[in-house]
N, C-alpha and C. Protein backbone atom coordinates (compact mmCIF):
# COMPACT_ATOMS: atom_id res chain seq x y z
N UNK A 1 0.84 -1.17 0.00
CA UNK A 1 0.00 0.00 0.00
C UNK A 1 0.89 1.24 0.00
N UNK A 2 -0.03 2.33 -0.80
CA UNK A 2 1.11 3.65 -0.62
C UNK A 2 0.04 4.44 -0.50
N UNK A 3 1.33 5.33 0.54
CA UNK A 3 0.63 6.63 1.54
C UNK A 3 1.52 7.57 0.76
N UNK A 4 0.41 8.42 0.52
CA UNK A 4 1.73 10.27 -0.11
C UNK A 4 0.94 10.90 0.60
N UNK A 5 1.80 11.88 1.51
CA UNK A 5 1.39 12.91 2.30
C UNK A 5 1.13 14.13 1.75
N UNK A 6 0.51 14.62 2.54
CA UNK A 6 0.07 16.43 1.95
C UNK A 6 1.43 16.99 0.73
N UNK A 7 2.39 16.87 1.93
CA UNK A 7 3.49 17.50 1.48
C UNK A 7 4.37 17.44 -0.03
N UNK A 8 3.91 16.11 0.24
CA UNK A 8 4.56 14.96 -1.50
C UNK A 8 3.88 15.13 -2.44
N UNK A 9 2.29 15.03 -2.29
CA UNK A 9 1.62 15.17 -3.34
C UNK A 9 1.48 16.86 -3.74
N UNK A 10 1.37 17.45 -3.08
CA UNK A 10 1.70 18.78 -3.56
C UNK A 10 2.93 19.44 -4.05
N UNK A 11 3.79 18.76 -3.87
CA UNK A 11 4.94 18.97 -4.65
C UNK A 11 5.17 18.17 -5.87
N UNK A 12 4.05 17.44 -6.04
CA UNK A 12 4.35 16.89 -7.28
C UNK A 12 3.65 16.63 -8.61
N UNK A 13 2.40 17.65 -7.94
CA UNK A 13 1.52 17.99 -9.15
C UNK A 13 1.73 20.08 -9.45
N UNK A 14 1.42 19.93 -10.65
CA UNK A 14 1.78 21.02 -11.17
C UNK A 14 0.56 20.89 -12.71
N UNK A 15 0.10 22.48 -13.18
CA UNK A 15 -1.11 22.77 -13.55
C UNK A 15 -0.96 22.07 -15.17
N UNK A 16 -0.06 21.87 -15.79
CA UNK A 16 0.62 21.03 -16.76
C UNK A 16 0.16 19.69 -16.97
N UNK A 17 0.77 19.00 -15.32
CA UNK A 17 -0.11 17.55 -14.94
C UNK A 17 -1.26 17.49 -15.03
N UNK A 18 -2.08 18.47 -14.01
CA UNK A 18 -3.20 18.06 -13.53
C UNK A 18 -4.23 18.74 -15.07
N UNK A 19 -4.11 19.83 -15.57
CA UNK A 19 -4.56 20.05 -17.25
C UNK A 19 -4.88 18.68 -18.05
N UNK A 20 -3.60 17.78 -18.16
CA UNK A 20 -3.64 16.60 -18.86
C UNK A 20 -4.38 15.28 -18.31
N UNK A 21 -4.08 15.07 -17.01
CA UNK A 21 -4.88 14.33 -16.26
C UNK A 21 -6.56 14.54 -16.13
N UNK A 22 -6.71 16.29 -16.21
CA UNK A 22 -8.46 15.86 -16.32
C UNK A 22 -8.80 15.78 -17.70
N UNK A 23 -8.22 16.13 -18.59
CA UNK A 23 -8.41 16.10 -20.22
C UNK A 23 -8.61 14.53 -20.16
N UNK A 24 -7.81 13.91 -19.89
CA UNK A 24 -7.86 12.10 -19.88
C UNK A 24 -9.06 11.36 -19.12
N UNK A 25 -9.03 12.45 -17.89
CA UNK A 25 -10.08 11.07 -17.05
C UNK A 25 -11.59 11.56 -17.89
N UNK A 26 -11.64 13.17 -18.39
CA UNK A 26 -13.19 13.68 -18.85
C UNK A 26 -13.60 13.00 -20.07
N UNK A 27 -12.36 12.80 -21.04
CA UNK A 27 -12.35 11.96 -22.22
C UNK A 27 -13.18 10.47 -21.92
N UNK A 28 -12.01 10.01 -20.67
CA UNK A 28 -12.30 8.29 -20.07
C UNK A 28 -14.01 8.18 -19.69
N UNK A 29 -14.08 9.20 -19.33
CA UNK A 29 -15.74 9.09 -18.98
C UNK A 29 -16.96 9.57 -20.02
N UNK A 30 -16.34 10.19 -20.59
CA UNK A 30 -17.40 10.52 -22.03
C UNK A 30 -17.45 8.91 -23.00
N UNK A 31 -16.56 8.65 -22.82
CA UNK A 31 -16.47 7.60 -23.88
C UNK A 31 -16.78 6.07 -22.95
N UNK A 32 -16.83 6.03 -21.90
CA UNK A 32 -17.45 4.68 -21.69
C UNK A 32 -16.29 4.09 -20.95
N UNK A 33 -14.81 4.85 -20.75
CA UNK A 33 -13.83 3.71 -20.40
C UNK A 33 -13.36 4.10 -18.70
N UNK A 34 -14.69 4.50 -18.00
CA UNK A 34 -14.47 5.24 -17.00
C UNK A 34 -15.86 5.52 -16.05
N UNK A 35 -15.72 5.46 -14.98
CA UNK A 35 -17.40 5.59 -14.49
C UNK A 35 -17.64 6.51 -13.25
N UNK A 36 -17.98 7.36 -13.64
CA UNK A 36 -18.27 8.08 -12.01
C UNK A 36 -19.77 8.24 -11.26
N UNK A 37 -19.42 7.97 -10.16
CA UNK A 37 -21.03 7.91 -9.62
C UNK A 37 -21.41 8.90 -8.65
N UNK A 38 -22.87 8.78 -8.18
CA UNK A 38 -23.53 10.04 -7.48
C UNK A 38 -22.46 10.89 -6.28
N UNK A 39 -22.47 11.97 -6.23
CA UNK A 39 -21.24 12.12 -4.42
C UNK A 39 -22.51 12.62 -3.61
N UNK A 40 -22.00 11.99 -2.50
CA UNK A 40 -22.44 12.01 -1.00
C UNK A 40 -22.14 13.08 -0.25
N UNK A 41 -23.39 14.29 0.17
CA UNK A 41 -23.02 15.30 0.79
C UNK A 41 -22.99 14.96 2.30
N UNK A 42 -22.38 15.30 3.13
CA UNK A 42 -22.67 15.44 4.78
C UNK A 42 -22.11 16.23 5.26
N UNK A 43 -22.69 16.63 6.54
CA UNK A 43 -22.61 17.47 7.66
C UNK A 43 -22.01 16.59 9.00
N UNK A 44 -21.28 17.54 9.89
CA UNK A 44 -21.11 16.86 11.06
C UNK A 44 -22.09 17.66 11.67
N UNK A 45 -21.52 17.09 13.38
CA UNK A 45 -22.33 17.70 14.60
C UNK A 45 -22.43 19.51 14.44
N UNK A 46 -21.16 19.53 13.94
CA UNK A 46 -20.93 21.00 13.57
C UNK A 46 -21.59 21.66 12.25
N UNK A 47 -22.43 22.03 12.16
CA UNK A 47 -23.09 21.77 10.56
C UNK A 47 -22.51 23.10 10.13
N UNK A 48 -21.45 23.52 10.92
CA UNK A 48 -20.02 24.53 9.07
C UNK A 48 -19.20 23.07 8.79
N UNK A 49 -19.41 22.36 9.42
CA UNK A 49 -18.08 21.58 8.62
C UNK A 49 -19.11 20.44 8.09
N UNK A 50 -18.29 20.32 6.69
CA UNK A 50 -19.04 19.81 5.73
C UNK A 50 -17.95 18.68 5.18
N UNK A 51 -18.96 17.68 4.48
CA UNK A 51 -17.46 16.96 3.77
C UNK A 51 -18.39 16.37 2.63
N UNK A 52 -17.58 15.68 1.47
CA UNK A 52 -18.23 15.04 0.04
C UNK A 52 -17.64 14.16 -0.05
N UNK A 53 -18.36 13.37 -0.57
CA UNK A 53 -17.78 11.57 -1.01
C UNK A 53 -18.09 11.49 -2.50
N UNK A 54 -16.75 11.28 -3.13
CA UNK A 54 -16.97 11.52 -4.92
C UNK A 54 -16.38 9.78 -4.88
N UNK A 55 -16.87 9.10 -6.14
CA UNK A 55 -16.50 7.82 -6.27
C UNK A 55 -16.36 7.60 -7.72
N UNK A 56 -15.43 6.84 -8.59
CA UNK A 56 -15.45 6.44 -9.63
C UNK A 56 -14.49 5.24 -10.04
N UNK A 57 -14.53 4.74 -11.07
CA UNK A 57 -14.24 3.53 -11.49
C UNK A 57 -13.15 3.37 -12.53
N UNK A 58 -12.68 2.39 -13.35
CA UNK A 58 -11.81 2.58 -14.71
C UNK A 58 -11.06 1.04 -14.49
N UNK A 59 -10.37 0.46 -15.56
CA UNK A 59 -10.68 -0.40 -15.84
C UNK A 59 -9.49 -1.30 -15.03
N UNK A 60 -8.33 -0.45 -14.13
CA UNK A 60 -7.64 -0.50 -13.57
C UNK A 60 -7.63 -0.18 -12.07
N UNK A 61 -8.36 1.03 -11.36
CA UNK A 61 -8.73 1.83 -10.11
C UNK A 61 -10.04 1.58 -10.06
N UNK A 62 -10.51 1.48 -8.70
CA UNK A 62 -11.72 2.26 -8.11
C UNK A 62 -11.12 3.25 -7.28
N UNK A 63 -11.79 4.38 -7.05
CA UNK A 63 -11.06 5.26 -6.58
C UNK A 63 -12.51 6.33 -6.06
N UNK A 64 -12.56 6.75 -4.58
CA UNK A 64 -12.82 7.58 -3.60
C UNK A 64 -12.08 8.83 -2.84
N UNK A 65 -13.19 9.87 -3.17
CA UNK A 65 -12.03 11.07 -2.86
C UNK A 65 -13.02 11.49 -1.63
N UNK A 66 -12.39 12.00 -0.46
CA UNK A 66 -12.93 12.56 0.64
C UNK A 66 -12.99 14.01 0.58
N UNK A 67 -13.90 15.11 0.21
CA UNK A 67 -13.45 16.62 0.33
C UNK A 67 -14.09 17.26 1.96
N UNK A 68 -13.39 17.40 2.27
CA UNK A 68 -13.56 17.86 3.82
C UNK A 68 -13.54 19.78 3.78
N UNK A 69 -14.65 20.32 4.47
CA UNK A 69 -14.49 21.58 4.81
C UNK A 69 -14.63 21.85 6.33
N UNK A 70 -13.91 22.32 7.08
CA UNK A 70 -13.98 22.21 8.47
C UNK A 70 -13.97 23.74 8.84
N UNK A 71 -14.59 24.57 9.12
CA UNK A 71 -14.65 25.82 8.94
C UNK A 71 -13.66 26.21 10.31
N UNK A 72 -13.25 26.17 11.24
CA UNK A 72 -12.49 25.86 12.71
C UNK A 72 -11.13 26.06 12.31
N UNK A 73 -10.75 25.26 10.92
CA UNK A 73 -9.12 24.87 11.12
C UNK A 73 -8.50 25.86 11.03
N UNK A 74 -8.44 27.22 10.42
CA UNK A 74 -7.65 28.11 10.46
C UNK A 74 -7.01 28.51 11.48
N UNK A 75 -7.89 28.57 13.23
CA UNK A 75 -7.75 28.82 14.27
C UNK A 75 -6.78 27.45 14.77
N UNK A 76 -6.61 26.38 14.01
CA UNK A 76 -5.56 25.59 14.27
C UNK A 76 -4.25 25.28 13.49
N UNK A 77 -4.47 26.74 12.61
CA UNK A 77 -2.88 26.32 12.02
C UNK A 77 -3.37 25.26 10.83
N UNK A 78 -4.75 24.94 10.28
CA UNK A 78 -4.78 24.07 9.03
C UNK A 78 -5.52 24.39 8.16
N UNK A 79 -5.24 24.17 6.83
CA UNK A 79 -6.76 24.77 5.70
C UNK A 79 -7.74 24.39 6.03
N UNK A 80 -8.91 25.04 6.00
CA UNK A 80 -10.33 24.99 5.77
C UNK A 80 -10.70 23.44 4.79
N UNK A 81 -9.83 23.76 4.14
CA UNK A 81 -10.47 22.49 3.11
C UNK A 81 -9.35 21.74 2.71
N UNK A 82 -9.65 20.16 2.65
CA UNK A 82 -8.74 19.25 2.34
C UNK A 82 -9.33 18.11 1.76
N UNK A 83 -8.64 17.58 1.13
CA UNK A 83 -9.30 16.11 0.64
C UNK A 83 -8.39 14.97 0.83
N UNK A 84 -8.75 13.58 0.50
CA UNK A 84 -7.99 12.57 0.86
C UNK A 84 -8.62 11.66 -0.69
N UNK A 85 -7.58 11.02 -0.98
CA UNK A 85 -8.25 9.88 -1.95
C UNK A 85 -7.41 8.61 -1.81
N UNK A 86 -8.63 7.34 -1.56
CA UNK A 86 -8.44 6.03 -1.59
C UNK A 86 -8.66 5.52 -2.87
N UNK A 87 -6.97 4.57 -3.11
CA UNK A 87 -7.76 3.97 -4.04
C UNK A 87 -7.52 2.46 -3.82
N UNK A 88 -8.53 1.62 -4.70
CA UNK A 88 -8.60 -0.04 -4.44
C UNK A 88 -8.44 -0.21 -5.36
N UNK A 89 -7.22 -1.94 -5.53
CA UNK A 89 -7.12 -2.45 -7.06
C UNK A 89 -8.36 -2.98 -7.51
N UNK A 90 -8.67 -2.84 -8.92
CA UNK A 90 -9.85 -3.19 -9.42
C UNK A 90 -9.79 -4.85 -9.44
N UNK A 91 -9.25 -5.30 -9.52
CA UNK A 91 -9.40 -6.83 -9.63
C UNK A 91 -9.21 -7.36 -7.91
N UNK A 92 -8.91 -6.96 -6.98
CA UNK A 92 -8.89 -7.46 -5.38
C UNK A 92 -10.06 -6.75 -4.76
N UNK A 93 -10.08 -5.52 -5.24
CA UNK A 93 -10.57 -4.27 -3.90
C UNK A 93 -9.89 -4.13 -3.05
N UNK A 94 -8.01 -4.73 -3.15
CA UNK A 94 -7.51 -4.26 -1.94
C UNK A 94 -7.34 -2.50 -2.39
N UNK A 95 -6.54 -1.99 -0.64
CA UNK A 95 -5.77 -0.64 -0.80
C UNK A 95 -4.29 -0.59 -1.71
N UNK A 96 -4.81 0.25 -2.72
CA UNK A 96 -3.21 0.71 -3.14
C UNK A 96 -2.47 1.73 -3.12
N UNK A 97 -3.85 2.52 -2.43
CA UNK A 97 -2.75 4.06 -2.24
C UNK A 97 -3.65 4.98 -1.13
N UNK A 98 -2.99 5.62 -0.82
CA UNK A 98 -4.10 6.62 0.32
C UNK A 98 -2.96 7.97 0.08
N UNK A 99 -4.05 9.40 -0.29
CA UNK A 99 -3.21 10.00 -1.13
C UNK A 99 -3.39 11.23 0.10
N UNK A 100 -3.39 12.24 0.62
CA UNK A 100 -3.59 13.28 0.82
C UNK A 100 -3.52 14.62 0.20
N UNK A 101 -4.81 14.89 -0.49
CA UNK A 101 -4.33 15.42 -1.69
C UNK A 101 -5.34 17.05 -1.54
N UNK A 102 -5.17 17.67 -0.84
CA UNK A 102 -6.01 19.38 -0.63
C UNK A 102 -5.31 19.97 -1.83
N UNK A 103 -3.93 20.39 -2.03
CA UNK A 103 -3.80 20.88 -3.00
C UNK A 103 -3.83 20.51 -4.60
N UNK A 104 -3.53 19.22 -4.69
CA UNK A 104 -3.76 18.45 -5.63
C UNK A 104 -5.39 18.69 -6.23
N UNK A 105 -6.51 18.52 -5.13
CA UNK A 105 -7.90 18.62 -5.36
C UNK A 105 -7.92 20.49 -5.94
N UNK A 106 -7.79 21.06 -5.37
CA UNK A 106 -7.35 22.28 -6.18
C UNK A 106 -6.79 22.10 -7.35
N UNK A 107 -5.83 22.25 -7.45
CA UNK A 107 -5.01 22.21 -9.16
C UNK A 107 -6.21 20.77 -10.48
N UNK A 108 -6.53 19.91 -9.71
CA UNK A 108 -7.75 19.22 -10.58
C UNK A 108 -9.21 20.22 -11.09
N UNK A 109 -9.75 20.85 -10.31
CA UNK A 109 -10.59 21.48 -9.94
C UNK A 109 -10.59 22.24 -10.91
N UNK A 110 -9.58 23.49 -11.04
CA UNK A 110 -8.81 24.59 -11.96
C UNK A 110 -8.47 23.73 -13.24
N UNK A 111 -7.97 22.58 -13.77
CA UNK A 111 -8.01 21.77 -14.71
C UNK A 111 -9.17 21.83 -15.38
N UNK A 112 -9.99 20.98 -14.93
CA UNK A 112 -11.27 20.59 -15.11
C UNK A 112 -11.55 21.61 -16.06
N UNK A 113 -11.67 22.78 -14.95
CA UNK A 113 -12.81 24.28 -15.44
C UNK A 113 -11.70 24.47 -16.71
N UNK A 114 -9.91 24.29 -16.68
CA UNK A 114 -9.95 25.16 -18.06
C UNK A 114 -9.72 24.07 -18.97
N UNK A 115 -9.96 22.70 -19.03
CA UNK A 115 -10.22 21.90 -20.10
C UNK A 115 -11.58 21.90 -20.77
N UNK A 116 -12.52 22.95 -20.10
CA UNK A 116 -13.83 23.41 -20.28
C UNK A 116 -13.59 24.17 -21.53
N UNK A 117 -12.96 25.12 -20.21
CA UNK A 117 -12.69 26.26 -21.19
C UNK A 117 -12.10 26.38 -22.87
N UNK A 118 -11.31 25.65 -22.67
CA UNK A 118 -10.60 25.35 -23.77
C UNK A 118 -11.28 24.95 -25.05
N UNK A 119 -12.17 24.11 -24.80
CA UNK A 119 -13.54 23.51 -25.76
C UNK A 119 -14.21 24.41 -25.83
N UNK A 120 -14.57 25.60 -24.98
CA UNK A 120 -16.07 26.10 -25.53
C UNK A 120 -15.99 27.57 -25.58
N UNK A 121 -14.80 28.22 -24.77
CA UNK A 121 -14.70 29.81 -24.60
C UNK A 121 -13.41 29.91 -26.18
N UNK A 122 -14.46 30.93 -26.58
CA UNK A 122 -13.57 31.88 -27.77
C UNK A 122 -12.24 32.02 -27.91
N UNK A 123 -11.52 31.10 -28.62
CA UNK A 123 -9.88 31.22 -28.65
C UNK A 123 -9.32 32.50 -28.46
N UNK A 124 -10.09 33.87 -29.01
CA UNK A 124 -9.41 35.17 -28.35
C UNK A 124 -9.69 36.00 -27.58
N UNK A 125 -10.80 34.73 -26.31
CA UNK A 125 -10.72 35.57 -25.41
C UNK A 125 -9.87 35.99 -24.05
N UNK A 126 -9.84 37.41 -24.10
CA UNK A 126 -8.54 37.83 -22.98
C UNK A 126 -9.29 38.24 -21.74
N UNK A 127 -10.29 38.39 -21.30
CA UNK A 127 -11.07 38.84 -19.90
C UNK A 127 -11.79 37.69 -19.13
N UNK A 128 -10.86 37.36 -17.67
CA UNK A 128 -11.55 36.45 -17.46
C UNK A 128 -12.19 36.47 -16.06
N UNK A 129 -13.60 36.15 -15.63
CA UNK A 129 -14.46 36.66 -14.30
C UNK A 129 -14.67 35.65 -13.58
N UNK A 130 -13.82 35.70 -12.42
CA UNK A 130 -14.00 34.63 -11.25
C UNK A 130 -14.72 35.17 -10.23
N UNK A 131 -15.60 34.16 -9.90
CA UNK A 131 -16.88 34.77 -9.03
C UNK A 131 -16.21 33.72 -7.56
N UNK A 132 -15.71 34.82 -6.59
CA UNK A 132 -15.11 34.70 -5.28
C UNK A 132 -13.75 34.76 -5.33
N UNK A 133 -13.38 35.39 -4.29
CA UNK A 133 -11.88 35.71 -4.45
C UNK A 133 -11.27 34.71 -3.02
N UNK A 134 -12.10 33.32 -2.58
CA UNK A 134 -10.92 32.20 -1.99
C UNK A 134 -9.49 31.64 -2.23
N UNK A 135 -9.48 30.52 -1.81
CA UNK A 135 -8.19 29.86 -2.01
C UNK A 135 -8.52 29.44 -3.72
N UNK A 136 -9.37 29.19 -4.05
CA UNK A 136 -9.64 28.33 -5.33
C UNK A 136 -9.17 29.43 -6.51
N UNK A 137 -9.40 30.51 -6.58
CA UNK A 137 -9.31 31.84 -7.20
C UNK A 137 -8.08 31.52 -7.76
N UNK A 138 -6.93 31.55 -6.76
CA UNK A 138 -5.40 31.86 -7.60
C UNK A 138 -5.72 30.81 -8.40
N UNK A 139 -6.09 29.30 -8.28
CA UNK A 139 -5.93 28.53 -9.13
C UNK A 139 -6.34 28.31 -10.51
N UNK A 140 -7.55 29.05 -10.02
CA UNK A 140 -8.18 29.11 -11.24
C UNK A 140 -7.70 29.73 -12.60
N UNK A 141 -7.12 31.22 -12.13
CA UNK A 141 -6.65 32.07 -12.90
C UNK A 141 -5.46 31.29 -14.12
N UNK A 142 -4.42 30.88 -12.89
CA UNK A 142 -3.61 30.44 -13.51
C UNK A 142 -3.33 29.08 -14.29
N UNK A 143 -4.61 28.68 -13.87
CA UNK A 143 -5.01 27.41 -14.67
C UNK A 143 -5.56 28.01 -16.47
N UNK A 144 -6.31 28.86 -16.30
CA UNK A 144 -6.80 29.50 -17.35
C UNK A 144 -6.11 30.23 -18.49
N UNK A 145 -5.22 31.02 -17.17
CA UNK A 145 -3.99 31.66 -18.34
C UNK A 145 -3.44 30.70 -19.07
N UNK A 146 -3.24 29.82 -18.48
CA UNK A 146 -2.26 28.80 -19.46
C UNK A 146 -2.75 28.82 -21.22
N UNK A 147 -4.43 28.81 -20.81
CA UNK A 147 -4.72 27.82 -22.28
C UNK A 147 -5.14 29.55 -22.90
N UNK A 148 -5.30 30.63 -22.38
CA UNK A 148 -5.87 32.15 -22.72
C UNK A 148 -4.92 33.16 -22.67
N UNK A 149 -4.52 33.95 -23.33
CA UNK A 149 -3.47 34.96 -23.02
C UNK A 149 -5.07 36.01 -22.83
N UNK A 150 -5.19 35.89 -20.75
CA UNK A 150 -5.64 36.57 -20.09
C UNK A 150 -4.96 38.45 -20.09
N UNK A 151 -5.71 38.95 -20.14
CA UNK A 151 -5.38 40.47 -20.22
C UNK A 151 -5.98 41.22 -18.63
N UNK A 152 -6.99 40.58 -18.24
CA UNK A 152 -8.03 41.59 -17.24
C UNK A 152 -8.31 40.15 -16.43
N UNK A 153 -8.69 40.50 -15.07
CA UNK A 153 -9.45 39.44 -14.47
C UNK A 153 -10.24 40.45 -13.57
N UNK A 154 -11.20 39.91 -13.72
CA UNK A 154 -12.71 40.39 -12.85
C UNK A 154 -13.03 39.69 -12.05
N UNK A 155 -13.19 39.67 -10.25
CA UNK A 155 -13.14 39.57 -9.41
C UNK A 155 -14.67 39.57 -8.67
């Protein structure tokens, strides 16, 4: 089994990777070679802290991502939001990896939206409007610039 800590996996994804990686898994799932299913919202006792259960499949992984929002952690020195992803070999269901992945789930996130982008927003467009200025924001931007020679960002 393999464990990558916060620290590892964020040092080892970069917007390049994670661009190509959701281009692949969005492809894998349009086309049938990939399966994702309903996510699971919950609340704790604390109903600011929130968490999601995303699940999907492929012909190699099953794979579960934990997104945790704990509204508290700042006051302890930790992000607000983090995720974790398990994955099981598809032919055992054993564990083959347990990932800790908050920033990683970011830089996917920012992927995603500009492998969107990329397909459907106007090759010359330079103005781009992110609605909230969180942690997700920087990512976004610079996920976007990549595929847009951004001029303006609207806030």
């Amino acid at each position: 089994m393999i464990y990558i800590s916060e620290d590892e996996s964020a040092a080892l994804v970069t917007h390049e990777l994670a661009f190509e990686a959701a281009r692949e898994a969005l492809v894998a799932a349009a086309s049938g070679q990939s399966w994702v299913f309903p996510a699971v919202i919950g609340r704790t006792q604390e109903a600011s802290n929130t968490f999601s259960i995303k699940s999907g499949s492929s012909d190699d992984l099953t794979g579960v991502k934990i997104g945790s929002f704990w509204s508290g952690n700042p006051a302890r020195g930790l992000p607000r939001h983090n995720s974790t992803i398990v994955l099981l070999d598809q032919n055992t269901g054993r564990l083959r990896a347990v990932i800790e992945a908050g920033k990683v789930n970011a830089y996917r996130t920012a992927a995603a939206d500009a492998v969107a982008a990329d397909l459907l927003a106007r090759k010359q467009a330079k103005v781009l409007a992110i609605f909230g200025a969180g942690n997700q924001a920087g990512f976004e931007v610079r996920a976007l610039a990549r595929i847009r020679a951004i001029e303006s960002v609207l806030v």
